[in-house]
N, C-alpha and C. Protein backbone atom coordinates (compact mmCIF):
# COMPACT_ATOMS: atom_id res chain seq x y z
N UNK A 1 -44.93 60.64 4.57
CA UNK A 1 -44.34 60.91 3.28
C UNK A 1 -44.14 59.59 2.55
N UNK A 2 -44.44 59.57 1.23
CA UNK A 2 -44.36 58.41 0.53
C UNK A 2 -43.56 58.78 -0.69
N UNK A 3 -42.19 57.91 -1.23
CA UNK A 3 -41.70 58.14 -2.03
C UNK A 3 -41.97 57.04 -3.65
N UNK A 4 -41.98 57.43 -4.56
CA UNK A 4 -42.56 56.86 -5.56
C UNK A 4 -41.70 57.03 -6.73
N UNK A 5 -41.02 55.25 -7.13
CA UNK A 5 -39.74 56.10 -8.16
C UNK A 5 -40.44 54.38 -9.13
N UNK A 6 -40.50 55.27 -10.30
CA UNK A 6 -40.98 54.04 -11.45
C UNK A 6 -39.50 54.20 -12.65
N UNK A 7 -39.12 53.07 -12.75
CA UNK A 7 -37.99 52.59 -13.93
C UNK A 7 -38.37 51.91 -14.83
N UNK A 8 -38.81 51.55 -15.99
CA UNK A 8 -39.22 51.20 -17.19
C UNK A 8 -37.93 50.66 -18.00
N UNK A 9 -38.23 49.20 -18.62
CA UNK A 9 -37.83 48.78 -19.62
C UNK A 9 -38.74 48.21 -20.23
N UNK A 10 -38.05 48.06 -21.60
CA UNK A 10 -39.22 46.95 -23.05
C UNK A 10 -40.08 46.09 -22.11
N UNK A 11 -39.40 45.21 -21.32
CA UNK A 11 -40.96 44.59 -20.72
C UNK A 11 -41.20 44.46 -19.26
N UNK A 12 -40.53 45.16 -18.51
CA UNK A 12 -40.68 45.43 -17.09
C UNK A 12 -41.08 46.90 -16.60
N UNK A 13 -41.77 47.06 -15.89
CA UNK A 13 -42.12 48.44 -15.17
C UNK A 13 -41.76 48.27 -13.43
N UNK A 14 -40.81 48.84 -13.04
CA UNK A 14 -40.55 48.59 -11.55
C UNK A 14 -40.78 49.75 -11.00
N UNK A 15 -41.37 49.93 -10.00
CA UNK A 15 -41.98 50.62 -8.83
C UNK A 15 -41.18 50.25 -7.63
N UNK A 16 -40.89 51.12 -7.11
CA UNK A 16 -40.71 51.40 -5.43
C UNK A 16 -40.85 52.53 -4.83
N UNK A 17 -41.49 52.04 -3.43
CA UNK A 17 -42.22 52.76 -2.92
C UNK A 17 -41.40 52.99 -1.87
N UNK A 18 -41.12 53.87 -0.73
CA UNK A 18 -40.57 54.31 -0.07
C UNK A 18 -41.34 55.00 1.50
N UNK A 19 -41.41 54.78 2.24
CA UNK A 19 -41.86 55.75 3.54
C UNK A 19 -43.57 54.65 4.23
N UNK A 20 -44.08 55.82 4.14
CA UNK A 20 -45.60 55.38 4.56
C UNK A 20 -47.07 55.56 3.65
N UNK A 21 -47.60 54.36 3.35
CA UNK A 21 -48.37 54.39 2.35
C UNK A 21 -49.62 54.43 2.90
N UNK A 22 -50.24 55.83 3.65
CA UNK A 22 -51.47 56.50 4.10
C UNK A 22 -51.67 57.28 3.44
N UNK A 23 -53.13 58.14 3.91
CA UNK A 23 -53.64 58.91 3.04
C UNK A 23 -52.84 60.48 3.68
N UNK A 24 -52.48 61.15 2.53
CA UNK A 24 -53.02 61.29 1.50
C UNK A 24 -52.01 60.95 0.26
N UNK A 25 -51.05 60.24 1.07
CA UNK A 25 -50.43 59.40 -0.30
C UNK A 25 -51.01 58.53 -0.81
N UNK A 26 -51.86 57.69 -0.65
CA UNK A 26 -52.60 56.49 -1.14
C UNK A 26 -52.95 57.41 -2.48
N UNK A 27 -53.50 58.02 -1.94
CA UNK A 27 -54.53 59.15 -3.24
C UNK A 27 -53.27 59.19 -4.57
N UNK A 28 -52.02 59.41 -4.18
CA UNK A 28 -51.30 60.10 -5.14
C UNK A 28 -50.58 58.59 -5.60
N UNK A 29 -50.26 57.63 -5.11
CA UNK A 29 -50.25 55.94 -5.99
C UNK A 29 -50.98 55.73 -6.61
N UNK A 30 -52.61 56.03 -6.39
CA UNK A 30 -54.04 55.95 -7.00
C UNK A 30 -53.55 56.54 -8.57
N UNK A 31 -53.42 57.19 -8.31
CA UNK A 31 -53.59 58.44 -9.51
C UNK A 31 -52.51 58.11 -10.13
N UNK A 32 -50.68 57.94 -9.64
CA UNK A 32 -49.98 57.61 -10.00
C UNK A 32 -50.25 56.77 -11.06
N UNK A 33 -50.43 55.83 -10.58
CA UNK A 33 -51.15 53.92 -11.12
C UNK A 33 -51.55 54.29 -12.27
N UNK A 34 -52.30 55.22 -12.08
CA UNK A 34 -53.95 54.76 -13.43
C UNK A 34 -53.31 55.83 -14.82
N UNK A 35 -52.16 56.84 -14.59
CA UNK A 35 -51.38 57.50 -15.59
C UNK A 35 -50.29 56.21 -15.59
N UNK A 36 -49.86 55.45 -15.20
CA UNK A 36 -49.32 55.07 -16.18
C UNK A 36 -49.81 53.38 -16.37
N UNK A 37 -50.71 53.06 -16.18
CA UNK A 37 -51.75 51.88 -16.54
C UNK A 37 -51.87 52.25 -18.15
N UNK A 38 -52.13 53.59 -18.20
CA UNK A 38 -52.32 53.96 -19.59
C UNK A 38 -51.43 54.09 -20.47
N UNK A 39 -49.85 54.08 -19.75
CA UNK A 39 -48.91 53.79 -20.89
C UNK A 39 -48.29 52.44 -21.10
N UNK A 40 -48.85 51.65 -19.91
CA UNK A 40 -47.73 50.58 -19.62
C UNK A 40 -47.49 49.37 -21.09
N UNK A 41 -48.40 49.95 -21.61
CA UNK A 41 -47.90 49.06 -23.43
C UNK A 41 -47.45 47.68 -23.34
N UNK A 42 -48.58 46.56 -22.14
CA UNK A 42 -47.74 45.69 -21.85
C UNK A 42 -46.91 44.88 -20.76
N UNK A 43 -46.39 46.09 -20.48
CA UNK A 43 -45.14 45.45 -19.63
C UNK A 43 -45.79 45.02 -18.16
N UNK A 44 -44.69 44.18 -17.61
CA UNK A 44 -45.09 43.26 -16.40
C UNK A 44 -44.96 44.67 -15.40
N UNK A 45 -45.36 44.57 -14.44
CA UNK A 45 -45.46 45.47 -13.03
C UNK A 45 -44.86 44.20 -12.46
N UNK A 46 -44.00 45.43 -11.56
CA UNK A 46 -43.63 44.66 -10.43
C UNK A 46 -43.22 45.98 -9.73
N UNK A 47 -43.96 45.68 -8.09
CA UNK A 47 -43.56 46.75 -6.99
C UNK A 47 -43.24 46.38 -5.87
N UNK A 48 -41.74 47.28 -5.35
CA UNK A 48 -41.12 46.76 -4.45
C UNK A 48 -41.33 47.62 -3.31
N UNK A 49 -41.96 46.75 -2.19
CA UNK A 49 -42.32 47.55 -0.99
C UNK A 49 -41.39 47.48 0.11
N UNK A 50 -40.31 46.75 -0.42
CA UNK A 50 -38.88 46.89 0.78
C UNK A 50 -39.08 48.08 2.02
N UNK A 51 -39.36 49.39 1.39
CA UNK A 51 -38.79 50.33 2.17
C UNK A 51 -40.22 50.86 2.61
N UNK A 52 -41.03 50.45 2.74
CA UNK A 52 -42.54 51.02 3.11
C UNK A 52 -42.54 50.44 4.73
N UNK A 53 -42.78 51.33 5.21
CA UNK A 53 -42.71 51.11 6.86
C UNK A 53 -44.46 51.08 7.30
N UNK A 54 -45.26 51.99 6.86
CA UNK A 54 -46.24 51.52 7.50
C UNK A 54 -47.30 52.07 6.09
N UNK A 55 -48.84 50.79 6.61
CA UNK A 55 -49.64 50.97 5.46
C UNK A 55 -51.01 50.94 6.10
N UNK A 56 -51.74 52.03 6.26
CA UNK A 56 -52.90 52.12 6.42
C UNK A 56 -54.04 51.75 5.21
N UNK A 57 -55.72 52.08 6.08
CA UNK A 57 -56.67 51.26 5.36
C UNK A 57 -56.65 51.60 3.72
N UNK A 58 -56.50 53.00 3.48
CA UNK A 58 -56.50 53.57 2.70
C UNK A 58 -55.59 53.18 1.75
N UNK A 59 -54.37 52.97 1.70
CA UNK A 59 -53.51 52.03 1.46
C UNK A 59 -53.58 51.03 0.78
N UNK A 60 -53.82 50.38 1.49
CA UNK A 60 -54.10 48.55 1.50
C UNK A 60 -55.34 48.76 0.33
N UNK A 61 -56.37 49.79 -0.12
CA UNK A 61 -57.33 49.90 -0.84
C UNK A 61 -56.72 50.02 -2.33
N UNK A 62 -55.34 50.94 -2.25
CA UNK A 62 -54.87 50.88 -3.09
C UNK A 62 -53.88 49.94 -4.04
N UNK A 63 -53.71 49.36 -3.13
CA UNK A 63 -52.45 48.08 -3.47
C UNK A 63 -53.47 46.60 -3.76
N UNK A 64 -54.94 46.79 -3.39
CA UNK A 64 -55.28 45.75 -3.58
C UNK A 64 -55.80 45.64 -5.09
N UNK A 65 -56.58 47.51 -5.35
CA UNK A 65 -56.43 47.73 -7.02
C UNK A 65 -55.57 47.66 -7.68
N UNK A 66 -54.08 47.32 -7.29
CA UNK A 66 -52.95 47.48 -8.31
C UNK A 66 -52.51 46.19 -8.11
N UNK A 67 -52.98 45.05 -7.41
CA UNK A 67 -52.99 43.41 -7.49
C UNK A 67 -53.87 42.98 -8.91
N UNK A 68 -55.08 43.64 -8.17
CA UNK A 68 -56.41 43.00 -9.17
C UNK A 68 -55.96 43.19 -10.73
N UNK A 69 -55.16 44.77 -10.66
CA UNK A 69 -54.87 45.17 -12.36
C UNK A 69 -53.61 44.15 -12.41
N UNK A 70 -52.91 43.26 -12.05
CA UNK A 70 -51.50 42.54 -12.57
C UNK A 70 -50.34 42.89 -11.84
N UNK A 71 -50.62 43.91 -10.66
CA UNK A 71 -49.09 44.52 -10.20
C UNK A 71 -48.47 43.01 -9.52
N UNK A 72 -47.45 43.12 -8.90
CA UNK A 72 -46.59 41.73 -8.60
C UNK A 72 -45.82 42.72 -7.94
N UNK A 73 -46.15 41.90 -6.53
CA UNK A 73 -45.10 42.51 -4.98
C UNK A 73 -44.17 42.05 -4.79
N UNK A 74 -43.27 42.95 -4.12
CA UNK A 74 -41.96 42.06 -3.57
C UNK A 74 -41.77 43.09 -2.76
N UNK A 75 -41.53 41.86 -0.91
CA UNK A 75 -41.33 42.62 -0.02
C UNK A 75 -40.77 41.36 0.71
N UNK A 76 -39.99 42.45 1.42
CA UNK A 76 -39.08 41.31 2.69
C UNK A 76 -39.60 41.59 4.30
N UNK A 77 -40.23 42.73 4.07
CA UNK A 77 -40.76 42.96 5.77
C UNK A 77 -42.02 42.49 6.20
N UNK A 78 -41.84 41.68 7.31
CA UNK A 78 -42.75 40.66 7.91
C UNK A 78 -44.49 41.64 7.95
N UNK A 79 -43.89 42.80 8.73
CA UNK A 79 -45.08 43.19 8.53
C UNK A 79 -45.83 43.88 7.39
N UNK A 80 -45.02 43.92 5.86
CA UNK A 80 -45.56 43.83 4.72
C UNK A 80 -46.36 42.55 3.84
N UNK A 81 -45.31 41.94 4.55
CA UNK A 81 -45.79 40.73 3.66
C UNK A 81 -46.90 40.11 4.73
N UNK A 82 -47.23 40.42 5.38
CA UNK A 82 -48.73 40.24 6.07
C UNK A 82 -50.10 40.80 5.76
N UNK A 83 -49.37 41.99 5.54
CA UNK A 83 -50.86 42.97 4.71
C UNK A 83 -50.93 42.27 3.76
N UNK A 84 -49.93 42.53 3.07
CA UNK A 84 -49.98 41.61 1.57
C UNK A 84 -51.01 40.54 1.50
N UNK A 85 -50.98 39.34 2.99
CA UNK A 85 -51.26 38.10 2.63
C UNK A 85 -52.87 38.36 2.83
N UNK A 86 -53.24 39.10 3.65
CA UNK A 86 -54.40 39.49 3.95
C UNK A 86 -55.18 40.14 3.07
N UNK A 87 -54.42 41.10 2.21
CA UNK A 87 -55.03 41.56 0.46
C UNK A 87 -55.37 40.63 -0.10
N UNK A 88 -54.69 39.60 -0.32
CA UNK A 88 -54.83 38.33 -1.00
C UNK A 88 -56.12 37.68 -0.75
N UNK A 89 -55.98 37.48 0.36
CA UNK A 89 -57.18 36.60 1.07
C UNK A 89 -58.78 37.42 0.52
N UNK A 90 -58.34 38.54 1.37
CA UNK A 90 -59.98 39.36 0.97
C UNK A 90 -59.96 39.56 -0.40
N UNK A 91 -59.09 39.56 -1.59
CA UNK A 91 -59.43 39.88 -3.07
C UNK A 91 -59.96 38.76 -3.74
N UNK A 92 -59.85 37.35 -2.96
CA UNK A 92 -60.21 35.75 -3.65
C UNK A 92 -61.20 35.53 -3.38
């Protein structure tokens, strides 16, 4: 189960994500993303993966399209911020 809560101001869009980011939630961030890519009028992304416990391939496919588009992570768990670093690596 993956939980998905977006808060909006004039120039911030914050995301957090909640649970486990596999399929067939990946699919529904995917989709999430790209409805509101189309409103974001702007504003900075930023998504907080604090509470994401585990992230499969499927996953990681998705978070690396929502790097490439401008998203901006913030995570404190070791084994997030590892995927993370490894998105990084393979997107450069």
């Amino acid at each position: 189960m993956l939980k998905i809560t977006i808060t909006s101001t004039a120039k911030v869009e914050r995301w957090t994500l909640q649970g486990r980011l596999v399929a067939p939630w990946g699919d529904e961030l995917k989709a999430s993303w790209k409805r509101a890519q189309r409103s974001a009028q702007g504003r900075r992304c930023v998504v907080n993966l604090d509470e994401v416990t585990f992230i499969d391939k499927s996953g990681e496919r998705v978070l690396r399209t929502m790097c490439s588009q401008g998203a901006h992570f913030v995570a404190s768990d070791v084994y997030v911020k590892h995927v993370l670093d490894r998105l990084r690596v393979k997107s450069n």
